[in-house]
Protein backbone atom coordinates (compact mmCIF):
# COMPACT_ATOMS: atom_id res chain seq x y z
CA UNK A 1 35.62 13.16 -2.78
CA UNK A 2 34.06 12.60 0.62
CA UNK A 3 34.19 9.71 2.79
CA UNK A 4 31.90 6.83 1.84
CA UNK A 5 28.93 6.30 4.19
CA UNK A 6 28.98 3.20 6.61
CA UNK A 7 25.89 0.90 6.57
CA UNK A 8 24.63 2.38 9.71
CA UNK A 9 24.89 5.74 8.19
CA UNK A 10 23.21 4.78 5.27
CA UNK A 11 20.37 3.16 6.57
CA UNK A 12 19.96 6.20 8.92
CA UNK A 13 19.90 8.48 5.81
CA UNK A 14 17.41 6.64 4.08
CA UNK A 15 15.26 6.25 6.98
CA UNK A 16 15.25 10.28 7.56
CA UNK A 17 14.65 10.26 3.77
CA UNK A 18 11.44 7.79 3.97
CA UNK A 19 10.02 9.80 6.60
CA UNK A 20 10.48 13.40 5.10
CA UNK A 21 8.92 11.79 2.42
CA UNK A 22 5.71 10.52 4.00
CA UNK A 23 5.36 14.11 5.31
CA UNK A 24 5.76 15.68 1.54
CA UNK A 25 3.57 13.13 0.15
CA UNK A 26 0.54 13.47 2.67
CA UNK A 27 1.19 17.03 1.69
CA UNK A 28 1.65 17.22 -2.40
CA UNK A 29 0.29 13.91 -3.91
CA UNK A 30 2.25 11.95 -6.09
CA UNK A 31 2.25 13.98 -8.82
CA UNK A 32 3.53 17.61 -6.90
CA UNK A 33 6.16 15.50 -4.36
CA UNK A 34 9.72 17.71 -4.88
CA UNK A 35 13.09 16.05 -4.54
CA UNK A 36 14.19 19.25 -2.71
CA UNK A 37 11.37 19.81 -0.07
CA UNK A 38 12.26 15.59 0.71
CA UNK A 39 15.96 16.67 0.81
CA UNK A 40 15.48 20.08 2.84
CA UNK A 41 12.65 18.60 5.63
CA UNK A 42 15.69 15.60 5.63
CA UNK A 43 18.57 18.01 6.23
CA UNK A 44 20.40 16.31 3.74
CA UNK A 45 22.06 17.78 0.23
CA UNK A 46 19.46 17.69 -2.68
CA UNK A 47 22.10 16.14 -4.96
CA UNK A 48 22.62 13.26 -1.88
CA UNK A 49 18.90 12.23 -2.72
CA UNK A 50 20.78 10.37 -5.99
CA UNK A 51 22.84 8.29 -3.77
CA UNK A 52 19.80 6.12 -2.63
CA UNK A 53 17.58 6.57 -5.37
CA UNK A 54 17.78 6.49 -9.01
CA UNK A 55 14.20 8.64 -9.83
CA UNK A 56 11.30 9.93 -7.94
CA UNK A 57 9.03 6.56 -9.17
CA UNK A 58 11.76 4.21 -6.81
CA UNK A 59 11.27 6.50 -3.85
CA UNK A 60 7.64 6.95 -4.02
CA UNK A 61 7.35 3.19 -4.42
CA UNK A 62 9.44 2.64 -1.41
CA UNK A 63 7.58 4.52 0.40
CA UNK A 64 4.72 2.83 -0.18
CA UNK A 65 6.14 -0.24 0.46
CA UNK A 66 7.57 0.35 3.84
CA UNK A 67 3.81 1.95 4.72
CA UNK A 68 2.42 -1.74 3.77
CA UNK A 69 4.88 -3.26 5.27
CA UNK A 70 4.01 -1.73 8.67
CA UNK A 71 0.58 -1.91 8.31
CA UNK A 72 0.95 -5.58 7.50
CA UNK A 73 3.03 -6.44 10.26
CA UNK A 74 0.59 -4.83 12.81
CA UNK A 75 -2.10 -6.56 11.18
CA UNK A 76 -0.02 -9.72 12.01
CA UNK A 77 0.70 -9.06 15.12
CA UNK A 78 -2.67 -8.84 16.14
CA UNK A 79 -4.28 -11.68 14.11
CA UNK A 80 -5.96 -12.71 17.41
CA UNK A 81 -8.39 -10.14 16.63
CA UNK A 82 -9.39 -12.11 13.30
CA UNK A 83 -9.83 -15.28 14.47
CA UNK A 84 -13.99 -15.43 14.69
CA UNK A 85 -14.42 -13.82 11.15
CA UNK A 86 -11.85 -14.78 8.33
CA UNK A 87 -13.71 -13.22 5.73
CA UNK A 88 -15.33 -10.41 7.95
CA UNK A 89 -11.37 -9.51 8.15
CA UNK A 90 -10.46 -9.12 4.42
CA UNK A 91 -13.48 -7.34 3.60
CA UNK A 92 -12.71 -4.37 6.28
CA UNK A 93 -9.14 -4.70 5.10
CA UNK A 94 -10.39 -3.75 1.51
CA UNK A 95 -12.71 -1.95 2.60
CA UNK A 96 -10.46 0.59 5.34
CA UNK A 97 -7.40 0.16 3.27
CA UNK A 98 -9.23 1.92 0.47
CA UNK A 99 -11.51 4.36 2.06
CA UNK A 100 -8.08 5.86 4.15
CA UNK A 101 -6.60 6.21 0.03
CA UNK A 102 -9.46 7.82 -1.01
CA UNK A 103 -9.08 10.46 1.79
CA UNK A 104 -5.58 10.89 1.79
CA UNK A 105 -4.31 13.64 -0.92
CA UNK A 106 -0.96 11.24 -2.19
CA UNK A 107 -3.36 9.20 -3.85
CA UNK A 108 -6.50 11.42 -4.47
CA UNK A 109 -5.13 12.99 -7.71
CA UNK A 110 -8.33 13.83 -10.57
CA UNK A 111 -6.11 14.15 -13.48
CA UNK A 112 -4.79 10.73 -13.03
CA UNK A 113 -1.46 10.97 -11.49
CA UNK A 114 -1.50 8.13 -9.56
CA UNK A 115 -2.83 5.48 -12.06
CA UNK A 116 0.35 6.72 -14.23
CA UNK A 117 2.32 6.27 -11.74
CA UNK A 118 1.08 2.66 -11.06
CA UNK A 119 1.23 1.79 -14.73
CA UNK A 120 4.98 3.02 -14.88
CA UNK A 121 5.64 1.04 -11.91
CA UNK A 122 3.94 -2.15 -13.08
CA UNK A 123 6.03 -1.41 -16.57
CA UNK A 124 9.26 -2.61 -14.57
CA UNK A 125 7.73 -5.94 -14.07
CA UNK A 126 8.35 -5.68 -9.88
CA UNK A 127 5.53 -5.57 -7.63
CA UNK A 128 7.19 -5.44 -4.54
CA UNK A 129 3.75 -4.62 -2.73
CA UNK A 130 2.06 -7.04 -4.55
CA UNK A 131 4.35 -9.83 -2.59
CA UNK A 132 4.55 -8.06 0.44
CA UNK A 133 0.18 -8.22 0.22
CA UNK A 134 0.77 -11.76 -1.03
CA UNK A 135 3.25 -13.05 2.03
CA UNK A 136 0.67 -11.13 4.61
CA UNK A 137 -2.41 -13.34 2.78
CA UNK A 138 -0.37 -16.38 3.00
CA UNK A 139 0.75 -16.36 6.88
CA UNK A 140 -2.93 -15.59 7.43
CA UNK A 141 -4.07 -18.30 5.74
CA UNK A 142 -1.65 -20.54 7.93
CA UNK A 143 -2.78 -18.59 11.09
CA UNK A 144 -6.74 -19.56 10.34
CA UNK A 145 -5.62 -23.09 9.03
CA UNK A 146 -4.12 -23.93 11.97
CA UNK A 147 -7.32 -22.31 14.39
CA UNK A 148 -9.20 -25.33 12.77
CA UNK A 149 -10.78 -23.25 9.51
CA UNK A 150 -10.64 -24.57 5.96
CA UNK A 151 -9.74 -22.08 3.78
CA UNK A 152 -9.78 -21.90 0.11
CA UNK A 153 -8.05 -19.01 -1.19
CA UNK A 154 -7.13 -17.25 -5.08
CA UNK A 155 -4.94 -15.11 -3.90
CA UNK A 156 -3.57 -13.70 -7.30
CA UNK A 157 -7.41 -13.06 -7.68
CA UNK A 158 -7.83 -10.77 -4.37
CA UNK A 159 -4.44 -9.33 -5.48
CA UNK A 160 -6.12 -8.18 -8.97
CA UNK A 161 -9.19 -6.77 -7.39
CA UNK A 162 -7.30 -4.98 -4.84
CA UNK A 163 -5.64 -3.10 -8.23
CA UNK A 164 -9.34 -2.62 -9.26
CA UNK A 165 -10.12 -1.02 -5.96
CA UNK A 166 -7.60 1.47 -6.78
CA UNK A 167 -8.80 2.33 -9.82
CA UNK A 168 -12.21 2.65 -8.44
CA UNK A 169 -11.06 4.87 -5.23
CA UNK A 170 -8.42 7.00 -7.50
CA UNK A 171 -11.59 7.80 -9.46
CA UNK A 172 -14.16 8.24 -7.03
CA UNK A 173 -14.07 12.13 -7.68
CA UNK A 174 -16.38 10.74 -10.50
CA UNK A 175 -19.47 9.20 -8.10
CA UNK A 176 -21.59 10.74 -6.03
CA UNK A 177 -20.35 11.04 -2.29
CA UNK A 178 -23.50 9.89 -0.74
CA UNK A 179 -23.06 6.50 -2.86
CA UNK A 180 -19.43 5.50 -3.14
CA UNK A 181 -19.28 4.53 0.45
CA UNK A 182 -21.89 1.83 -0.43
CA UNK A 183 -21.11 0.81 -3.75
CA UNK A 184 -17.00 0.71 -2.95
CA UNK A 185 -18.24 -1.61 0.29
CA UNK A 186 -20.72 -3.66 -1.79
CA UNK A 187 -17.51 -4.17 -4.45
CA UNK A 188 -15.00 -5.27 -1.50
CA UNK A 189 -17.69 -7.69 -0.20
CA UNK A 190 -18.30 -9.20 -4.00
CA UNK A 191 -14.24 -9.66 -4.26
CA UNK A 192 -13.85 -11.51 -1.46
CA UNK A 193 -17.04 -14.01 -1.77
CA UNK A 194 -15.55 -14.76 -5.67
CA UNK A 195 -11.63 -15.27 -4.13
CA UNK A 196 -12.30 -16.38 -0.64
CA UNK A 197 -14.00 -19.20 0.64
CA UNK A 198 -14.07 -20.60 4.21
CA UNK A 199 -15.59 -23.10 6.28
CA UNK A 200 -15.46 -24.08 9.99
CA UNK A 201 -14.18 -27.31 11.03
């Protein structure tokens, strides 16, 4: 048996896991993403993989959780930048967050790999994203509150439409390319008037 890994190691493991894995996914999509290319662009035994992860769903969803995570945190960071338009703000967030999915192959799959993959997922009854998008909302909310704005805000509601988005982007092999740019915009603009109100001081 070989020696147990420290904390440090572990976390260092993982973390050389995660980011193999972003490569392979950008690469493959969710449906084609191998256990062994992860392992060999890692350096690390394929059987290790099993030591971290149970399957390839938990790994692809924490992946996709530390992506939001960072994306989230920037946004945060520079909330500064929001502080004239609220709303203006959520819209482009819908609106960027799901034009970049469209474009990128892990979650542009036409025989439906990814909306299996998020029914699975939502099977477990953990929607780790779904709070991390839902924490984000709610320090935003506190950031404009405090700037002086009055905000009224159903945020399970943007949560749900955001999972509509998906299905709309995951799909948009199906619509013309000269009109999903305008109808997917049109939709994130419709979301956030029916879930997001807000009104100067």
């Amino acid at each position: 048996m070989g020696k147990p890994f420290s904390d440090k190691e572990r976390e260092e493991i993982r973390e050389k896991l995660r980011r193999a894995g972003l490569k392979v996914l950008a690469e493959t999509g969710i449906k084609d993403i191998a256990i062994r290319d992860v392992t060999k662009q890692a350096g690390i035994a394929q059987g290790g993989f099993y030591t971290f992860y149970k399957d390839k769903d938990e790994f692809v969803l924490d992946l996709m959780l530390l992506r939001v995570r960072e994306k989230t945190e920037l946004m945060y960071k520079n909330r500064e930048k929001t502080a004239k338009d609220p709303k203006g703000f959520l819209v482009d967030l819908f609106y960027k967050e799901g034009m970049h999915l469209k474009e990128n192959r892990a979650f542009n799959n036409n025989d439906g790999a990814t909306l299996a993959f998020w029914e699975r997922v939502s099977q477990s009854g953990e929607d780790r994203i779904g709070d991390t998008y839902l924490d984000f909302l709610s320090k935003m909310i506190a950031y404009w509150e405090e700037l002086g704005f009055t905000i009224e805000c159903d945020s399970r509601g943007l949560l749900n439409a955001g999972s509509a988005a998906g299905i709309l982007f995951s799909n948009s092999h199906m619509i013309e390319k000269d009109y999903f740019e305008v109808i997917y915009r049109t939709f994130c603009e419709a979301q956030v008037d029916r879930f997001f109100r807000v009104r100067t001081a």
